[in-house]
N, C-alpha and C. Protein backbone atom coordinates (compact mmCIF):
# COMPACT_ATOMS: atom_id res chain seq x y z
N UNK A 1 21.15 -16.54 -52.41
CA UNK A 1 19.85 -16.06 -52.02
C UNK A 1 19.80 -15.93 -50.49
N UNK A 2 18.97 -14.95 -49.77
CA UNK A 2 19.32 -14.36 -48.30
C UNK A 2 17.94 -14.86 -47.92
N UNK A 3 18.21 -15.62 -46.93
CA UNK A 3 16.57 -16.37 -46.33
C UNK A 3 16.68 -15.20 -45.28
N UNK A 4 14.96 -15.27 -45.38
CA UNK A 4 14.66 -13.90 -44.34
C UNK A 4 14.09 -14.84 -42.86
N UNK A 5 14.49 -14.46 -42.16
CA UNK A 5 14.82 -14.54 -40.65
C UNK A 5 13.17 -14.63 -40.19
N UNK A 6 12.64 -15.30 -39.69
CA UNK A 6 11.64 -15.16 -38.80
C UNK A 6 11.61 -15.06 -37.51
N UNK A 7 10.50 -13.62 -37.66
CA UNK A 7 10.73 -12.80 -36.04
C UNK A 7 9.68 -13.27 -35.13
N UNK A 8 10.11 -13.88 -33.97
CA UNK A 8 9.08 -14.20 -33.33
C UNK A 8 8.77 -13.27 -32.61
N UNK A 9 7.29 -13.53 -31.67
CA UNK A 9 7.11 -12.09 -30.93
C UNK A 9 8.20 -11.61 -30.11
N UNK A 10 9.04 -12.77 -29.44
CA UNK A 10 9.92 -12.02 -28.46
C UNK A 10 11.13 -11.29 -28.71
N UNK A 11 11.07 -11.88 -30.00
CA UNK A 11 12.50 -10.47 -30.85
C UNK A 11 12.06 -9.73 -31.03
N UNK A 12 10.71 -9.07 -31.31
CA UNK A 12 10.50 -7.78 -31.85
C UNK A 12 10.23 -6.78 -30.34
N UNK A 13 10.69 -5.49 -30.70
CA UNK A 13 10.97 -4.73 -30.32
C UNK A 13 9.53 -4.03 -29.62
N UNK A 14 8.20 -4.21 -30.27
CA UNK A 14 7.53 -3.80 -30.00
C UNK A 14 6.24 -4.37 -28.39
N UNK A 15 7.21 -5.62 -28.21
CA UNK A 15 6.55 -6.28 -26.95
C UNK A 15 7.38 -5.45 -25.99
N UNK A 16 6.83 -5.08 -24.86
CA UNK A 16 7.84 -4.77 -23.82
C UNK A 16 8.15 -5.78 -22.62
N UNK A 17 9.29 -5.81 -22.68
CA UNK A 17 9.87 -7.18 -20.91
C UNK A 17 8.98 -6.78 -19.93
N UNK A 18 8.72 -7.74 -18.99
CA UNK A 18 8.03 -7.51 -18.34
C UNK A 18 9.05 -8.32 -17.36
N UNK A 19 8.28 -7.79 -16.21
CA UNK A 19 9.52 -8.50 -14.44
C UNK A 19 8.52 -10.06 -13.94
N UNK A 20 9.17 -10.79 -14.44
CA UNK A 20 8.56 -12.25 -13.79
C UNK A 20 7.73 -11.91 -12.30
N UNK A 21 8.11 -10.96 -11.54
CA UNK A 21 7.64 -10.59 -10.33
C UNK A 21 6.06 -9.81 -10.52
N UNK A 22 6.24 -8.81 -11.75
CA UNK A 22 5.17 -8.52 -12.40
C UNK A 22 3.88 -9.37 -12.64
N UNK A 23 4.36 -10.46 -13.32
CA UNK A 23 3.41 -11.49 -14.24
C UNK A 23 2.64 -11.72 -13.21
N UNK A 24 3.99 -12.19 -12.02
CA UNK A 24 2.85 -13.28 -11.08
C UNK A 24 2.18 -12.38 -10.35
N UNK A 25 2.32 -11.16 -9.67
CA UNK A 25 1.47 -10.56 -9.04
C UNK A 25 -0.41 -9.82 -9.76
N UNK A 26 0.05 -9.89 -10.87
CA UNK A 26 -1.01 -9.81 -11.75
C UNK A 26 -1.45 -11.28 -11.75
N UNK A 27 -1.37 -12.24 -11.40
CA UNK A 27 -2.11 -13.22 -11.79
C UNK A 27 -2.51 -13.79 -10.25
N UNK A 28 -1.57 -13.13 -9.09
CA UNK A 28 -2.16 -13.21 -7.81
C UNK A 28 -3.79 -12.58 -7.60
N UNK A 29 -3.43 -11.20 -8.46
CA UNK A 29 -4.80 -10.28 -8.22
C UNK A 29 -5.46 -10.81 -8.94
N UNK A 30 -5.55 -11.25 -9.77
CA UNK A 30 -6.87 -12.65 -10.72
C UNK A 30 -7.09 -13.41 -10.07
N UNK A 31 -6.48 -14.54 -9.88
CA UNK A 31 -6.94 -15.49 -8.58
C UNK A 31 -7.71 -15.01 -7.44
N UNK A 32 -7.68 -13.42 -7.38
CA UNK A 32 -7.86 -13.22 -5.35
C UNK A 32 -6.67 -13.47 -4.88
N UNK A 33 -5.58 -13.90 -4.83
CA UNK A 33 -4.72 -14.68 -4.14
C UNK A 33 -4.53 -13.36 -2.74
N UNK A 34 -3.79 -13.76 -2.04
CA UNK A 34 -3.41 -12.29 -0.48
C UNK A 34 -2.54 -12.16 -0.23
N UNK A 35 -1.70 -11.18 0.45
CA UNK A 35 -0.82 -10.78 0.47
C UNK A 35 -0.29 -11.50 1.35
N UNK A 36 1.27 -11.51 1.57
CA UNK A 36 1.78 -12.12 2.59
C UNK A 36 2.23 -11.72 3.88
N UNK A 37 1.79 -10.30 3.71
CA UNK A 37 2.18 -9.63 4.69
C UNK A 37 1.41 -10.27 5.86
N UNK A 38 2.04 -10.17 7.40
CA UNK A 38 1.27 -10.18 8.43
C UNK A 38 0.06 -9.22 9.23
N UNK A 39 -1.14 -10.13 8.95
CA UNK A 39 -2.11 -9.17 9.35
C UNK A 39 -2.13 -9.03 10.59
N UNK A 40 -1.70 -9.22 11.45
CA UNK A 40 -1.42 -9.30 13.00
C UNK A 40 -0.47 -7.82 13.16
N UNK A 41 0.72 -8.12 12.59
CA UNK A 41 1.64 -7.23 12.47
C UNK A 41 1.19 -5.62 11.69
N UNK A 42 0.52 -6.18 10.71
CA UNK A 42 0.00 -5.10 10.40
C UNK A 42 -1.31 -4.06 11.00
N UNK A 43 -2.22 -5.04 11.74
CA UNK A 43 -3.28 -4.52 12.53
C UNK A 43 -2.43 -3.38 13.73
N UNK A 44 -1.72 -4.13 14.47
CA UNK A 44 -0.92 -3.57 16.11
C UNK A 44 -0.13 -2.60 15.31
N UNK A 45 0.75 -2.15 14.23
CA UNK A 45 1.58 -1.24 13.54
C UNK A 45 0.08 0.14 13.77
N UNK A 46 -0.79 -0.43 12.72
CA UNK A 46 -1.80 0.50 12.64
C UNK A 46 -2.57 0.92 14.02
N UNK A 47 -2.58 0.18 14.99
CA UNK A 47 -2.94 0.92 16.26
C UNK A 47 -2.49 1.83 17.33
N UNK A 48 -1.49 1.54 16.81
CA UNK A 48 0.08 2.02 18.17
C UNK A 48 0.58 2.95 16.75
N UNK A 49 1.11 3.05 16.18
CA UNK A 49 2.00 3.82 15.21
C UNK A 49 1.14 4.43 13.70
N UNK A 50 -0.64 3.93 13.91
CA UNK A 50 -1.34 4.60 12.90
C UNK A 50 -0.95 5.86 12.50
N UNK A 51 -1.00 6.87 13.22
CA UNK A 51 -0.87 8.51 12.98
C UNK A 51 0.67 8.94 12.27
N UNK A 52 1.34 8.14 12.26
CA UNK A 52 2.74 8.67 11.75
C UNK A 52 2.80 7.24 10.24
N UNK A 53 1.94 6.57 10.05
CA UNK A 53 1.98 5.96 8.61
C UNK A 53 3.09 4.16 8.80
N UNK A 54 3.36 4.02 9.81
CA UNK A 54 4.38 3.35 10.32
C UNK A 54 3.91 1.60 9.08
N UNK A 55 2.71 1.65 9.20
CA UNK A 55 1.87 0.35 8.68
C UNK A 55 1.80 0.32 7.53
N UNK A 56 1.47 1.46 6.69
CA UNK A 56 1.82 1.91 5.35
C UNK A 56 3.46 1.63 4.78
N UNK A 57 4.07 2.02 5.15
CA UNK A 57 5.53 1.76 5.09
C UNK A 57 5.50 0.02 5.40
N UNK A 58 5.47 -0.58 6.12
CA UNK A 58 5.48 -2.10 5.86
C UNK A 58 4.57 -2.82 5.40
N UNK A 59 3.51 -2.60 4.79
CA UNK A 59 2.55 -3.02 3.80
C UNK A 59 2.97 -2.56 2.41
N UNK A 60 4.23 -1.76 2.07
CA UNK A 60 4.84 -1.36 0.71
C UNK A 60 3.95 0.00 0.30
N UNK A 61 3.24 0.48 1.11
CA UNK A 61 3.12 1.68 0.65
C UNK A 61 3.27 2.80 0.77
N UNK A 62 4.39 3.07 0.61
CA UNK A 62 5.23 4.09 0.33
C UNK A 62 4.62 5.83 0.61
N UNK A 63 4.14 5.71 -0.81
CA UNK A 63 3.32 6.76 -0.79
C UNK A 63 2.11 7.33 0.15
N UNK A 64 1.87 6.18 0.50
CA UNK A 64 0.63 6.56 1.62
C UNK A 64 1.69 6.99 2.82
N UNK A 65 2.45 6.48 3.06
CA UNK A 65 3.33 6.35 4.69
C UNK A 65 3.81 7.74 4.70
N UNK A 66 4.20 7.90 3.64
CA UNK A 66 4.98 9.46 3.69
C UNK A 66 4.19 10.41 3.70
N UNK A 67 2.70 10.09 2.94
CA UNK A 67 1.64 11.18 3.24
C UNK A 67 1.33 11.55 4.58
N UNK A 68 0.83 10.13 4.76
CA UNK A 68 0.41 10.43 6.85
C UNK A 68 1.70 11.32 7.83
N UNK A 69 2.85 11.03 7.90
CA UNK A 69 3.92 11.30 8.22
C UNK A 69 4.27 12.14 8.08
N UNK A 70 3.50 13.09 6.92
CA UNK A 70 3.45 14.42 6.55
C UNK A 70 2.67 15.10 7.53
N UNK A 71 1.75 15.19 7.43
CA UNK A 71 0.58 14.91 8.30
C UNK A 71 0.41 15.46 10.37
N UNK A 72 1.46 14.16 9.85
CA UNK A 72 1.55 14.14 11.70
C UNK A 72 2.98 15.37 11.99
N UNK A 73 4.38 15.23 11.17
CA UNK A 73 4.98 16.46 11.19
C UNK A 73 4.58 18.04 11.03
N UNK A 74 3.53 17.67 10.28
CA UNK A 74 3.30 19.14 9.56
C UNK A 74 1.70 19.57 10.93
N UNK A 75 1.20 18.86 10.97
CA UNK A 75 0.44 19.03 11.87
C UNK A 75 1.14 19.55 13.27
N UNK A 76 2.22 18.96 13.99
CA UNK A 76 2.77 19.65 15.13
C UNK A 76 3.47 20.50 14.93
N UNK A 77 4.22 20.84 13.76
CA UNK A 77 5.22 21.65 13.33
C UNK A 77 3.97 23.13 13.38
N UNK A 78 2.71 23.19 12.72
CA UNK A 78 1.64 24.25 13.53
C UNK A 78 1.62 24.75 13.95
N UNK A 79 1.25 23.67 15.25
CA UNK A 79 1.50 23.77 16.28
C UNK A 79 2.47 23.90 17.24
N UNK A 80 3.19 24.00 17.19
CA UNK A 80 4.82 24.96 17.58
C UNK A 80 5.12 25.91 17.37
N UNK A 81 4.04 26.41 15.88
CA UNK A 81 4.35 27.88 15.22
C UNK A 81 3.39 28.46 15.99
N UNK A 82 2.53 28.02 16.91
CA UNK A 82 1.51 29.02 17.62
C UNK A 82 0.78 28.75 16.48
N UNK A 83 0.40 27.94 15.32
CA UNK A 83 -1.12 27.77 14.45
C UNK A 83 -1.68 26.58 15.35
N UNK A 84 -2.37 27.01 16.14
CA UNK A 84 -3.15 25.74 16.40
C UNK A 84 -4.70 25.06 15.58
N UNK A 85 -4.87 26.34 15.29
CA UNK A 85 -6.24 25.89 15.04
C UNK A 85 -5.63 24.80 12.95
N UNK A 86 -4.93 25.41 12.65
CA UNK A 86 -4.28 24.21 11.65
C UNK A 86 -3.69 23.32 11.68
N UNK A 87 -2.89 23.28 13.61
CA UNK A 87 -1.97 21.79 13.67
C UNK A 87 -3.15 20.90 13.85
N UNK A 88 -3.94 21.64 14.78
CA UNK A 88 -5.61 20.46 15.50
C UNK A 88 -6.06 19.96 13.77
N UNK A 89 -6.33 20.50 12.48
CA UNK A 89 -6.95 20.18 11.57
C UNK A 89 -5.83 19.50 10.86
N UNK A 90 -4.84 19.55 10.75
CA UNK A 90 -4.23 18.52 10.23
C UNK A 90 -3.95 16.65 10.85
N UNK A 91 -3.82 17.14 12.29
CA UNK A 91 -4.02 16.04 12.94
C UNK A 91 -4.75 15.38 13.23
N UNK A 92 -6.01 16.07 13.38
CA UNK A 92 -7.65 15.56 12.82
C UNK A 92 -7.79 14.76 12.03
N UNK A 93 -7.33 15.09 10.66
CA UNK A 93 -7.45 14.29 9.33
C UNK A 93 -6.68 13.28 9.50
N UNK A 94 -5.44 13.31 9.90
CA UNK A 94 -4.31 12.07 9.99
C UNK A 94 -5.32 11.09 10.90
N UNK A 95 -5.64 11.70 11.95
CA UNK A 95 -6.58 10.28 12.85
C UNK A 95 -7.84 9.67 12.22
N UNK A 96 -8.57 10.58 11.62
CA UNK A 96 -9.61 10.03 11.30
C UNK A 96 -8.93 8.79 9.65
N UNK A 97 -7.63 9.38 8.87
CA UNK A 97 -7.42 8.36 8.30
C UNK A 97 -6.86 7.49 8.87
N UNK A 98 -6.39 7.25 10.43
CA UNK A 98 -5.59 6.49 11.03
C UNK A 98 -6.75 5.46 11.17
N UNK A 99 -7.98 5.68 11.63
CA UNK A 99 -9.31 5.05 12.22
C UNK A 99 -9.81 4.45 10.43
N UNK A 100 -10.03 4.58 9.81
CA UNK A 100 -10.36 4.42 8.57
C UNK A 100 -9.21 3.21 8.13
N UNK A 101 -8.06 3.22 8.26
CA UNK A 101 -6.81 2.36 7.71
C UNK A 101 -7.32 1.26 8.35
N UNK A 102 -7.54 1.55 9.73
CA UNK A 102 -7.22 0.05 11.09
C UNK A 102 -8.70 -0.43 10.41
N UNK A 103 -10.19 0.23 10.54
CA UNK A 103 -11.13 -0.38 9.99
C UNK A 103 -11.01 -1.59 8.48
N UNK A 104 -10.34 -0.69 8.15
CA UNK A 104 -10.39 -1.77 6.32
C UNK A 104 -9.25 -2.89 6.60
N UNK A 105 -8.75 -2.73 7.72
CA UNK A 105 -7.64 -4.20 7.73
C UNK A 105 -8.49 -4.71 9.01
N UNK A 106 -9.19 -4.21 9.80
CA UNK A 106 -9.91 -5.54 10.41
C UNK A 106 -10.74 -6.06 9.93
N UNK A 107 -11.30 -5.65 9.11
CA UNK A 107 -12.64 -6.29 8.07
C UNK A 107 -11.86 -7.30 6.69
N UNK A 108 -10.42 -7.04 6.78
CA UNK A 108 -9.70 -7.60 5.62
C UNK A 108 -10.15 -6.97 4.05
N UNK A 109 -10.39 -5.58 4.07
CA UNK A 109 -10.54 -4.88 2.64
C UNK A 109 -9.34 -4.15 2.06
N UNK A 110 -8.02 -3.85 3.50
CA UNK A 110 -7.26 -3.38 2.99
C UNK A 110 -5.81 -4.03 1.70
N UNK A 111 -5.23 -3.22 0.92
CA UNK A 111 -4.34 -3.67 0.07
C UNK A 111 -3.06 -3.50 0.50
N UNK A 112 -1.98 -4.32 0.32
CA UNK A 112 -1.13 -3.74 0.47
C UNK A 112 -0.25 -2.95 -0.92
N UNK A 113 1.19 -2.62 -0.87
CA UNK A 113 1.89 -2.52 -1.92
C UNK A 113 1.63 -2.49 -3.52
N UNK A 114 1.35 -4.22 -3.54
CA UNK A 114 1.26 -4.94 -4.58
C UNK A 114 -0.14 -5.00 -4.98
N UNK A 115 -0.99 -4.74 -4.42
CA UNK A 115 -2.69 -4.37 -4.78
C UNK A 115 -3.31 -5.72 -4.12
N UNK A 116 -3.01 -6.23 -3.11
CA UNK A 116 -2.58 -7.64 -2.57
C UNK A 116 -3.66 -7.23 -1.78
N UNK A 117 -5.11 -8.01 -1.13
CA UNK A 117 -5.64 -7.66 0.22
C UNK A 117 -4.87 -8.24 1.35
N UNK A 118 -4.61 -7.84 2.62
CA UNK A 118 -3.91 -8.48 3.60
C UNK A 118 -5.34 -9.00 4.37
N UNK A 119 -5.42 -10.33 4.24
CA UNK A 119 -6.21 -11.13 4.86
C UNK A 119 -6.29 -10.98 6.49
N UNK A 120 -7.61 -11.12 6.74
CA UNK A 120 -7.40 -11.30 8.80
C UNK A 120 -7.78 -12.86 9.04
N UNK A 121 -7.03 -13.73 9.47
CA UNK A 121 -6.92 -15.39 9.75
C UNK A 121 -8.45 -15.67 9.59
N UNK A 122 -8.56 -16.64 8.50
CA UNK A 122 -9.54 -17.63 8.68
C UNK A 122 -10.21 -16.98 7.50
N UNK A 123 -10.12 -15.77 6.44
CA UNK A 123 -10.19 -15.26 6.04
C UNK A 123 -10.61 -15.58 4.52
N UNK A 124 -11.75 -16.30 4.00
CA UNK A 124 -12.63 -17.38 2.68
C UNK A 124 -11.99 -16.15 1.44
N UNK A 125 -11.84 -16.36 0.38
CA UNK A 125 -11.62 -16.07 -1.04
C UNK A 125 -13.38 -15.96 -1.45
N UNK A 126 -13.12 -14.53 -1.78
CA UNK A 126 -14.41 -14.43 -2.57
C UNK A 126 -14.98 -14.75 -3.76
């Protein structure tokens, strides 16, 4: 007689693995917990190197960094072609999101990467 095997959830096929790195960052963003990034480092990145995404790229976001960076190339690149009145409006937008980025990390609203807020020192859990 063939004893039938009991499947626990983690043999079956229908759970998917998940990355231990996963779990805990989901359970960082439950807690509130913050990112570890440096908000110091990250504030001065965003003041001096805002317009080209420099802060985005070391806060893990990728996607944002390469947008701005777009932005600031494609904006002078324009302007080299003799478009000015489109390099000025692209570079427009890049600053005013440059001014907008530095605002939400001095107030400590911004995220990084991981959906993480990067805290500014002294900085209470809501």
């Amino acid at each position: 007689m063939e004893q039938e095997r009991y499947q626990s959830p983690e043999d079956s096929d229908q759970y998917e693995e998940r990355d231990f790195r996963e779990v805990e960052l989901e359970l960082d963003r439950e807690e509130g917990l913050y990112s570890q990034k440096s908000y110091t480092v990250a504030v001065i990145l965003s003041a001096i190197f805002g317009v080209l995404g420099i802060q985005h790229f070391y806060l893990g976001r990728w996607g944002m960094g390469f947008f701005d960076l777009g932005l600031t190339v494609g904006g002078l690149a324009f302007l080299a072609a003799d478009m000015p009145l489109l390099g000025a409006l692209l570079l427009g937008l890049d600053g005013i999101h440059t001014i907008f980025v530095t605002y939400k990390l001095l107030v400590g609203e911004y995220r990084d990467g991981n959906g993480l807020i990067v805290p500014y020192p002294g900085q209470k859990k809501k």
